[in-house]
Protein backbone atom coordinates (compact mmCIF):
# COMPACT_ATOMS: atom_id res chain seq x y z
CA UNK A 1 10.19 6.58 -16.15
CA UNK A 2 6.38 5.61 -16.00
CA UNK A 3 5.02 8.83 -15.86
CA UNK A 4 6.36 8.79 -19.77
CA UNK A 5 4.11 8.49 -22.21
CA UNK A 6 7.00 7.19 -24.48
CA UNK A 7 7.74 4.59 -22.19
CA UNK A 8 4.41 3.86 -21.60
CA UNK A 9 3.51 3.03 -25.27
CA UNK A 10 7.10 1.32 -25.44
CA UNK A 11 5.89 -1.12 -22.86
CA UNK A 12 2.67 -1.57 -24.19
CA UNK A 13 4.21 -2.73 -27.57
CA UNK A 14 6.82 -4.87 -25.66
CA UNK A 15 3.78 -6.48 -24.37
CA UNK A 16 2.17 -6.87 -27.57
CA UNK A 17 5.15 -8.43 -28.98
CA UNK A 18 6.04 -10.62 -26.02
CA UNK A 19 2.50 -11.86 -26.56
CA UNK A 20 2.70 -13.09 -29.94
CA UNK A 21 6.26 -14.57 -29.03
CA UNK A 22 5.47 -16.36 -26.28
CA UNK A 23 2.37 -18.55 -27.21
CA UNK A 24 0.44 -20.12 -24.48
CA UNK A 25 2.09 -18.36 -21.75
CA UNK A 26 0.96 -15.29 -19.45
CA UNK A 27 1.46 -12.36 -21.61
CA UNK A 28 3.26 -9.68 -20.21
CA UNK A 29 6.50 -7.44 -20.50
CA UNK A 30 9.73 -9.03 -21.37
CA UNK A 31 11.09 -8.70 -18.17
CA UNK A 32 14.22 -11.22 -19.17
CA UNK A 33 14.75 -8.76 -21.50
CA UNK A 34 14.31 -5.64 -19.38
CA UNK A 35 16.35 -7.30 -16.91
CA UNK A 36 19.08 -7.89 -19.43
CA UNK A 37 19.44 -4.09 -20.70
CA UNK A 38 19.70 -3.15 -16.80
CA UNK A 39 22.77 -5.21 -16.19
CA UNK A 40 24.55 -4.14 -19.37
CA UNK A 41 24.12 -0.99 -18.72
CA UNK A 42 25.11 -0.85 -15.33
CA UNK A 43 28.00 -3.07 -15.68
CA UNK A 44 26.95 -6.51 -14.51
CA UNK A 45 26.87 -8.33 -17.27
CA UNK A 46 24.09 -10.53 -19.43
CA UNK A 47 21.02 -11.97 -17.96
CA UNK A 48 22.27 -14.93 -19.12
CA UNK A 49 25.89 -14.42 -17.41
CA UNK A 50 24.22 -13.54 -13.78
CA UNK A 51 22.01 -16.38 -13.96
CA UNK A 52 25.00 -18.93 -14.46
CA UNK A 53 26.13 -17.39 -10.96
CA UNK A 54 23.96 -19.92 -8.73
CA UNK A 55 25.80 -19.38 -6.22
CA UNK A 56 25.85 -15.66 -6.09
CA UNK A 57 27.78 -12.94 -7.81
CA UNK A 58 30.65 -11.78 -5.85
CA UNK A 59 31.22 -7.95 -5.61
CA UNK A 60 34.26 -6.37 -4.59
CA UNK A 61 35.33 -6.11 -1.09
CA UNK A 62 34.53 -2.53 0.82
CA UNK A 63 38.21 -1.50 1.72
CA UNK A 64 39.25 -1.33 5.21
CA UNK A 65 39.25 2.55 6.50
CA UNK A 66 36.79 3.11 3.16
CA UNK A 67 33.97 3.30 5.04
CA UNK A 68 33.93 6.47 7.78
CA UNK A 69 34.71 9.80 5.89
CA UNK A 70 34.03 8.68 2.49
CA UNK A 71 30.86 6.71 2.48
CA UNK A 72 28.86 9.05 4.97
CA UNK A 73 27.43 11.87 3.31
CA UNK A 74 27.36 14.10 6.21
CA UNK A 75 29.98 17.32 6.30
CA UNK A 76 31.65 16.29 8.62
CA UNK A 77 32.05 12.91 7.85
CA UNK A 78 30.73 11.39 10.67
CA UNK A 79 27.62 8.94 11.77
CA UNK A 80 25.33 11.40 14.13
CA UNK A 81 23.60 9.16 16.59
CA UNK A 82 21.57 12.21 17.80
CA UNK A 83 20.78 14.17 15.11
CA UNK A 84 19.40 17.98 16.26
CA UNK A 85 16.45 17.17 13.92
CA UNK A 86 15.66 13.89 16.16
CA UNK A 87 16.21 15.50 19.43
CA UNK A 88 13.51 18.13 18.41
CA UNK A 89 11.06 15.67 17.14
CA UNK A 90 11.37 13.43 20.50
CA UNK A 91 10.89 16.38 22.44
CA UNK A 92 7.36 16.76 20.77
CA UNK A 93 6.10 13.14 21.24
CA UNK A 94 4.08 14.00 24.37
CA UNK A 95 2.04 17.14 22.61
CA UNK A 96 1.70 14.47 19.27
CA UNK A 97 0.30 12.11 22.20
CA UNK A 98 -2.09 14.93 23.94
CA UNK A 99 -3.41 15.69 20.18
CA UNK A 100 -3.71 11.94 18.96
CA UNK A 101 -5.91 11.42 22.64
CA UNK A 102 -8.14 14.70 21.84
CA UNK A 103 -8.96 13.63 18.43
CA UNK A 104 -10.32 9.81 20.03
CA UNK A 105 -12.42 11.92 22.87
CA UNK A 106 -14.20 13.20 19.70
CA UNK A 107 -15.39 10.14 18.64
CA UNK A 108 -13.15 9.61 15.77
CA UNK A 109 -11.39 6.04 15.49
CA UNK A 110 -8.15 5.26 14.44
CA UNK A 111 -8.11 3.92 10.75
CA UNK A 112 -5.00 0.60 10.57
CA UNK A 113 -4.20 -1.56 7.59
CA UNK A 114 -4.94 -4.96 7.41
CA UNK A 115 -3.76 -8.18 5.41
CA UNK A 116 -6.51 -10.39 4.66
CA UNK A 117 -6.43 -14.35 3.76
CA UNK A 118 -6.00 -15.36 0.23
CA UNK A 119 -6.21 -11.53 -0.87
CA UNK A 120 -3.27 -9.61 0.70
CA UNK A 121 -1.54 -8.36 -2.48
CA UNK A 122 -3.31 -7.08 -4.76
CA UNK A 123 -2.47 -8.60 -7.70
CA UNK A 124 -4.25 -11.84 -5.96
CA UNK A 125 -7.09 -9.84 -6.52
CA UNK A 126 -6.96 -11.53 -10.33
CA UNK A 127 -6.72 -14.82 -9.40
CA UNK A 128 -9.85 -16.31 -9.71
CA UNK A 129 -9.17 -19.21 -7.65
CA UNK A 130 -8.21 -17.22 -4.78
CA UNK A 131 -11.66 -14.53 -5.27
CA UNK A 132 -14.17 -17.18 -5.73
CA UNK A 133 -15.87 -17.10 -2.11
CA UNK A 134 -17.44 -14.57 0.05
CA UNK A 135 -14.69 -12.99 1.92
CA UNK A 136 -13.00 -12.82 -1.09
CA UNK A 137 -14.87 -10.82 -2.88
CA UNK A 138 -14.68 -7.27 -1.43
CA UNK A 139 -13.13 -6.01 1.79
CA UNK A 140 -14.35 -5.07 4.96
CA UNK A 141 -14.41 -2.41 7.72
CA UNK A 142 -13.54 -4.49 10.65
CA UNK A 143 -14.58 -3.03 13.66
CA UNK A 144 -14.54 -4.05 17.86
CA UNK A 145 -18.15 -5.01 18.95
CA UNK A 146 -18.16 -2.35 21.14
CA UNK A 147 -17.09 0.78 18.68
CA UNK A 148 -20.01 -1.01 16.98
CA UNK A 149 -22.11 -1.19 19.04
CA UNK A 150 -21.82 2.78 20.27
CA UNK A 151 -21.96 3.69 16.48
CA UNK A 152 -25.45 0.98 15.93
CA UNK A 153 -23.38 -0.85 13.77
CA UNK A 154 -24.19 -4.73 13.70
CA UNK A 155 -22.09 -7.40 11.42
CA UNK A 156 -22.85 -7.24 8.13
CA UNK A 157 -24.15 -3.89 8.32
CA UNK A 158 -23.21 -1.00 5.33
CA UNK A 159 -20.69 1.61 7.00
CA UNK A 160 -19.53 5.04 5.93
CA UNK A 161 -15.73 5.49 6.72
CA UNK A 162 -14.63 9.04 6.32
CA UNK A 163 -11.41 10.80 6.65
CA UNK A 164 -10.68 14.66 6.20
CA UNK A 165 -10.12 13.66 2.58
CA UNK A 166 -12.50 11.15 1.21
CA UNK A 167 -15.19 8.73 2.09
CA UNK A 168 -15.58 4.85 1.32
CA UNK A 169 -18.79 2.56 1.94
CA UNK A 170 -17.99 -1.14 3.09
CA UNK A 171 -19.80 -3.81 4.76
CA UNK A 172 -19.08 -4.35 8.59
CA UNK A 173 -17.01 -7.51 10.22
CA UNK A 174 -16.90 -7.44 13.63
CA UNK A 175 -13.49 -8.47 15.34
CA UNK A 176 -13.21 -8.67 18.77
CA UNK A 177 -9.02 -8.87 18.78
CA UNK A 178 -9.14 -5.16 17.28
CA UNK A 179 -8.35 -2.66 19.76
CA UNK A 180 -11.30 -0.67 20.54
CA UNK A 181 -11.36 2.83 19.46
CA UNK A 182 -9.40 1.50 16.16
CA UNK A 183 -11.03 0.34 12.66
CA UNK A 184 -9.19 -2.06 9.98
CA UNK A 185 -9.18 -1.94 6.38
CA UNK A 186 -7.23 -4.28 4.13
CA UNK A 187 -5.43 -2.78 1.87
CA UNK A 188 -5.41 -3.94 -2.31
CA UNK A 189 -8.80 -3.51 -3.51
CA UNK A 190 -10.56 -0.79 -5.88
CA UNK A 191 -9.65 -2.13 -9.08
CA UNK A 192 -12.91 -1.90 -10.60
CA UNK A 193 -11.60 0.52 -13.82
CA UNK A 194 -8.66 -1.45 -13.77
CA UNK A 195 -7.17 -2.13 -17.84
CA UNK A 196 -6.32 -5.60 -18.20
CA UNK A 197 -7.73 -7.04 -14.87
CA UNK A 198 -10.75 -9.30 -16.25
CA UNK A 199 -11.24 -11.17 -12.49
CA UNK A 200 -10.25 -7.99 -10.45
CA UNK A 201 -12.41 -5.49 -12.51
CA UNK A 202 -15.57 -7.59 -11.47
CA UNK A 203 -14.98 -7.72 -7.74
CA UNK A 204 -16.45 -5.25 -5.08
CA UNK A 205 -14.35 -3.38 -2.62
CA UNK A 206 -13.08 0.26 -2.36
CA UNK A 207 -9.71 1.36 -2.08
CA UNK A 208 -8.27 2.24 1.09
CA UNK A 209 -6.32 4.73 0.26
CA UNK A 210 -8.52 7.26 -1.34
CA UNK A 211 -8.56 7.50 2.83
CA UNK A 212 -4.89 9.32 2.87
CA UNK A 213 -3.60 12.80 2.36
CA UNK A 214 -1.18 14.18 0.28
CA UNK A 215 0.79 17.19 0.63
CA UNK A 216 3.31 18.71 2.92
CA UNK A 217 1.15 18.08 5.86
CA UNK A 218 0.45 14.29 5.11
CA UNK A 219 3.76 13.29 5.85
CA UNK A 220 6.56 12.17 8.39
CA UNK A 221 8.65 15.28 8.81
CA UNK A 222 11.79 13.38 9.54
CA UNK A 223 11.30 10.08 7.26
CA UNK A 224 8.90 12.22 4.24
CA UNK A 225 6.94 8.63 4.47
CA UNK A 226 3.32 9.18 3.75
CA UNK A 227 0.58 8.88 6.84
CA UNK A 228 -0.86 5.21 5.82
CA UNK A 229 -1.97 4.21 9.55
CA UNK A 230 -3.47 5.68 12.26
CA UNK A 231 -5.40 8.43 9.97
CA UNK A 232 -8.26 9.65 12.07
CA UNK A 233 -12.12 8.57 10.62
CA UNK A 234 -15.68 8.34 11.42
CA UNK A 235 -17.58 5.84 10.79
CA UNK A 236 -21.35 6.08 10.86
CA UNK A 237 -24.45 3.94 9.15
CA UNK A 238 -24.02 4.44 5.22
CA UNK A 239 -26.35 7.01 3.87
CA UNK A 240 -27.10 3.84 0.81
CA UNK A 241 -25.97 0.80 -0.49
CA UNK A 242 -22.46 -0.14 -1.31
CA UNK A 243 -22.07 0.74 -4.97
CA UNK A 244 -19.52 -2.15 -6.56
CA UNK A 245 -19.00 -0.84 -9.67
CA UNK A 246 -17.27 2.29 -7.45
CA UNK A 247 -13.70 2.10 -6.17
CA UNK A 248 -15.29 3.52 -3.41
CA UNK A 249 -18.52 1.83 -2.58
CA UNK A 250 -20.21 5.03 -2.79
């Protein structure tokens, strides 16, 4: 649906119209409306019927014996608590383990997410009242003071973070509650070519994720859920100054 461009340029005139409608107010899709053609359509009612419902719209009542052999898509019908595909992957865990140990005695950390104060979404990122200070205005590598230390990293310092894919340049916080041979990132920030975004645009910070992978190899095998956490990096003294204009900081 958003990869349309019809739809795009639908919203976009939505929003133009919901603009001129709605004087004085944040101007934005019609979600009401939005909202109103999804329950029609799928046989709820109005937006203005569900929201008479304070207490809840009832559905109707799963049927006893409904449930095993006609609501489990397997073949046979039935829940598999052991699944041949899970038994496999368990029996890996310990060579996933011996791999995940010989990438740290190479010197590469462990790259986590992070939620940060004031900023952890990021469309807080465009409230000015919650970007106006100093820790609000970009993120940070955080880092243990010893990984530091071993890399000649002090607080405040410019690091290069790179992963097999990209690189980003942020300044250094040092944390000493961060397991040590792991690095934290908070997630939401890049938005510096972002449309519509007149506080976020301005800020500093890279985005995270130009960190992760895509492809085949990049995910889960049994879940298909992208590698966010625990991507291996290095981290060395940046070659230059954080760039803030970038979504990278390079």
């Amino acid at each position: 649906m958003f990869g349309s461009r019809v739809m795009q340029w639908l919203l976009r005139a939505m929003k133009s119209f919901n603009r001129l409608k709605a004087a004085g107010s944040q101007p934005g899709v019609p979600q009401r409306f939005i909202l109103d053609q999804i329950l029609r359509r799928s046989g709820h009612g109005s937006f203005a019927d569900m929201v008479k419902e304070t207490e809840g719209k009832p559905q109707s009542q799963v049927k006893p014996g409904s449930f095993l052999g006609k609501r489990v898509a397997t073949d046979d019908g039935l829940v598999h608590l052991a699944p041949a595909e899970f038994l496999q992957a368990a029996g890996q865990l310990g060579e996933r383990l011996e791999e995940m140990r010989r990438i740290n005695t190479q010197g590469r950390l462990r790259l986590i997410s992070k939620r940060a104060h004031s900023t952890h979404n990021s469309w807080t990122q465009n409230i000015d009242a919650l970007t106006n200070g100093e820790h609000n205005r970009s993120n940070f590598v955080f880092m243990h003071p010893t990984d530091a230390a071993e890399i000649g990293l002090a607080e405040g310092a410019v690091a290069d973070i790179h992963s097999d894919t990209a690189k980003i340049r942020l300044p250094v916080k040092l944390l000493d509650e961060l397991m040590p041979g792991t690095v934290s990132v908070p997630h939401g920030w890049g938005h510096q070519r972002a449309r519509g975004l007149a506080v976020a645009s301005g800020l500093s910070g890279a985005n995270v994720n130009l960190l992760a992978a895509d492809g085949p190899n990049s995910v889960e095998p049994l879940s298909g859920m992208a590698n966010l956490t625990g991507i291996p990096v290095d981290v060395r003294p940046a070659s230059g100054p954080v760039d803030p204009a970038s979504w990278s900081g390079c």
